[in-house]
Protein backbone atom coordinates (compact mmCIF):
# COMPACT_ATOMS: atom_id res chain seq x y z
CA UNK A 1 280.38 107.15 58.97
CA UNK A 2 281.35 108.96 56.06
CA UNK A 3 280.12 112.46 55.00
CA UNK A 4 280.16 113.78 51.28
CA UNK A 5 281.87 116.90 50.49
CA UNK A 6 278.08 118.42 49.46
CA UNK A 7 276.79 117.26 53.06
CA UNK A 8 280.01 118.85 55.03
CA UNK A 9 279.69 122.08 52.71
CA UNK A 10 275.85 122.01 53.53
CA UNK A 11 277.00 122.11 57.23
CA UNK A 12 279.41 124.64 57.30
CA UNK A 13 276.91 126.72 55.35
CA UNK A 14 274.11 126.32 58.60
CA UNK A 15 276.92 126.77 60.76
CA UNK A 16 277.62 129.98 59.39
CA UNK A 17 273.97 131.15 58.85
CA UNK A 18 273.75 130.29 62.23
CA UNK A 19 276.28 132.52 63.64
CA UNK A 20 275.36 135.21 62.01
CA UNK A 21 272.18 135.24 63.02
CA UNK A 22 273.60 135.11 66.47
CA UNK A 23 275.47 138.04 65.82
CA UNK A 24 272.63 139.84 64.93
CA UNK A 25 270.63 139.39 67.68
CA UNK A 26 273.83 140.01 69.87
CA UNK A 27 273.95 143.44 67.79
CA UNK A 28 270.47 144.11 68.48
CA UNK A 29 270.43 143.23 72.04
CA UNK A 30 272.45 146.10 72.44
CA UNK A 31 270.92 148.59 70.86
CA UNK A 32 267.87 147.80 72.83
CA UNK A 33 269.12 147.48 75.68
CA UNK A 34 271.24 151.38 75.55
CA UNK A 35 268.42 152.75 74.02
CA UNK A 36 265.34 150.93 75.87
CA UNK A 37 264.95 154.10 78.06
CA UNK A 38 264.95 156.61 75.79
CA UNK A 39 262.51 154.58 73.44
CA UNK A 40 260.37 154.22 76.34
CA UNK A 41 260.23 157.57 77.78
CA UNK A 42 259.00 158.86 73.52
CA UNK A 43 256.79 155.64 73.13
CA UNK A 44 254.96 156.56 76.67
CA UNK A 45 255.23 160.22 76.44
CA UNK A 46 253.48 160.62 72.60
CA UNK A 47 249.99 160.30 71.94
CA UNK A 48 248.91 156.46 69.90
CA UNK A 49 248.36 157.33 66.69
CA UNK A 50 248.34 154.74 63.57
CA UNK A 51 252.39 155.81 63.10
CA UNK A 52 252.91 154.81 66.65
CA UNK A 53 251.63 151.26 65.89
CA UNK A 54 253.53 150.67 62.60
CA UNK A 55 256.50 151.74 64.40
CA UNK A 56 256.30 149.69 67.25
CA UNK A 57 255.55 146.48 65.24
CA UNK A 58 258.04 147.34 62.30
CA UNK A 59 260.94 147.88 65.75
CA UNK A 60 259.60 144.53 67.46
CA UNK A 61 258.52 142.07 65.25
CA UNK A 62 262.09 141.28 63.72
CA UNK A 63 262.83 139.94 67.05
CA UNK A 64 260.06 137.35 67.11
CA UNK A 65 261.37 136.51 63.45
CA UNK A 66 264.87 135.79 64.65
CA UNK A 67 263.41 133.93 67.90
CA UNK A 68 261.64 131.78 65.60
CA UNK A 69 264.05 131.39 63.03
CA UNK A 70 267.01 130.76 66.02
CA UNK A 71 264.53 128.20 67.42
CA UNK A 72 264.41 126.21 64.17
CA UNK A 73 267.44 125.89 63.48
CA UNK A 74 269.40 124.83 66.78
CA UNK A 75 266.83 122.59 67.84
CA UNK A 76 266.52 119.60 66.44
CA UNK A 77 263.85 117.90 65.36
CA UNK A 78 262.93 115.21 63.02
CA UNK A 79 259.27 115.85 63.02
CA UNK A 80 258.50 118.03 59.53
CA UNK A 81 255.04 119.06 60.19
CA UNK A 82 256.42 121.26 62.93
CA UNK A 83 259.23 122.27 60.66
CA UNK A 84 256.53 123.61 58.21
CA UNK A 85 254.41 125.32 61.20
CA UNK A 86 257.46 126.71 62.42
CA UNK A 87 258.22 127.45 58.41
CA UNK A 88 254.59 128.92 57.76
CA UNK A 89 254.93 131.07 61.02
CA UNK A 90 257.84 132.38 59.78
CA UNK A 91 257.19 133.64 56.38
CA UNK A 92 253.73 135.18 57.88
CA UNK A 93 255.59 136.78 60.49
CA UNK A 94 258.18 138.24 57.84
CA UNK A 95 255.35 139.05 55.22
CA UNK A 96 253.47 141.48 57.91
CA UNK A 97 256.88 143.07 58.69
CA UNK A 98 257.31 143.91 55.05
CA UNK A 99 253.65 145.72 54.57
CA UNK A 100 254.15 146.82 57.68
CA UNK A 101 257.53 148.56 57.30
CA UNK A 102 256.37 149.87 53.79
CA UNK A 103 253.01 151.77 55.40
CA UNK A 104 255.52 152.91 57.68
CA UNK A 105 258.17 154.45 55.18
CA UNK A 106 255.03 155.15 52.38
CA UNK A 107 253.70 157.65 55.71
CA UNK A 108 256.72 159.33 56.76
CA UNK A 109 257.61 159.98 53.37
CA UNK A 110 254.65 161.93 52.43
CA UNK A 111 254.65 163.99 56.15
CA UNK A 112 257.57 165.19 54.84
CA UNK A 113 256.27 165.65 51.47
CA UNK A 114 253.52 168.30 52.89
CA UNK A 115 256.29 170.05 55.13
């Protein structure tokens, strides 16, 4: 079977999306996992307040996102409703992150605003 150049320079441009995205979550894995306990030990130790929420979804959600996204695209599948589920979920997922992270940034800016 013969492969165009467009189809082999598609490929190589998954392939590399691909790995990057591994290395990301490689990156982040680590940075979890050396800071899990101090995280913890503030996240347990401080009061829940709305900031507390933002933060924890705005530091966790990305890693749904990139499960999700990882998902897609090493599994195969020839079925394109669940590629548009898995599609929909995805740009949901990333839309809340954005408001999400904005409250965040849009608060912290004006605490130190009135400081």
């Amino acid at each position: 079977m013969e492969y165009s150049a467009a189809n082999i320079a598609a490929a190589r441009s998954l392939q590399l999306t691909k790995y990057i995205h591994m290395s990301m979550v490689t990156f982040w894995i680590y940075d979890y996992a050396y800071l899990l306990h101090e995280e913890w030990t503030f996240l347990l130790r401080s009061h829940w307040s709305k900031m507390k929420g933002l933060y924890i979804v705005t530091r966790y959600l990305p890693f749904i996102i990139l499960a999700t996204d990882i998902y897609r695209g090493f599994t195969p599948n020839e079925n394109a409703d669940k590629c548009l589920v898995l599609d929909n979920v995805e740009l949901g997922l990333n839309l809340v992150l954005v408001i999400f992270s904005e409250w965040f940034f849009i608060l912290r800016t004006c605490a130190l605003e009135q400081q």
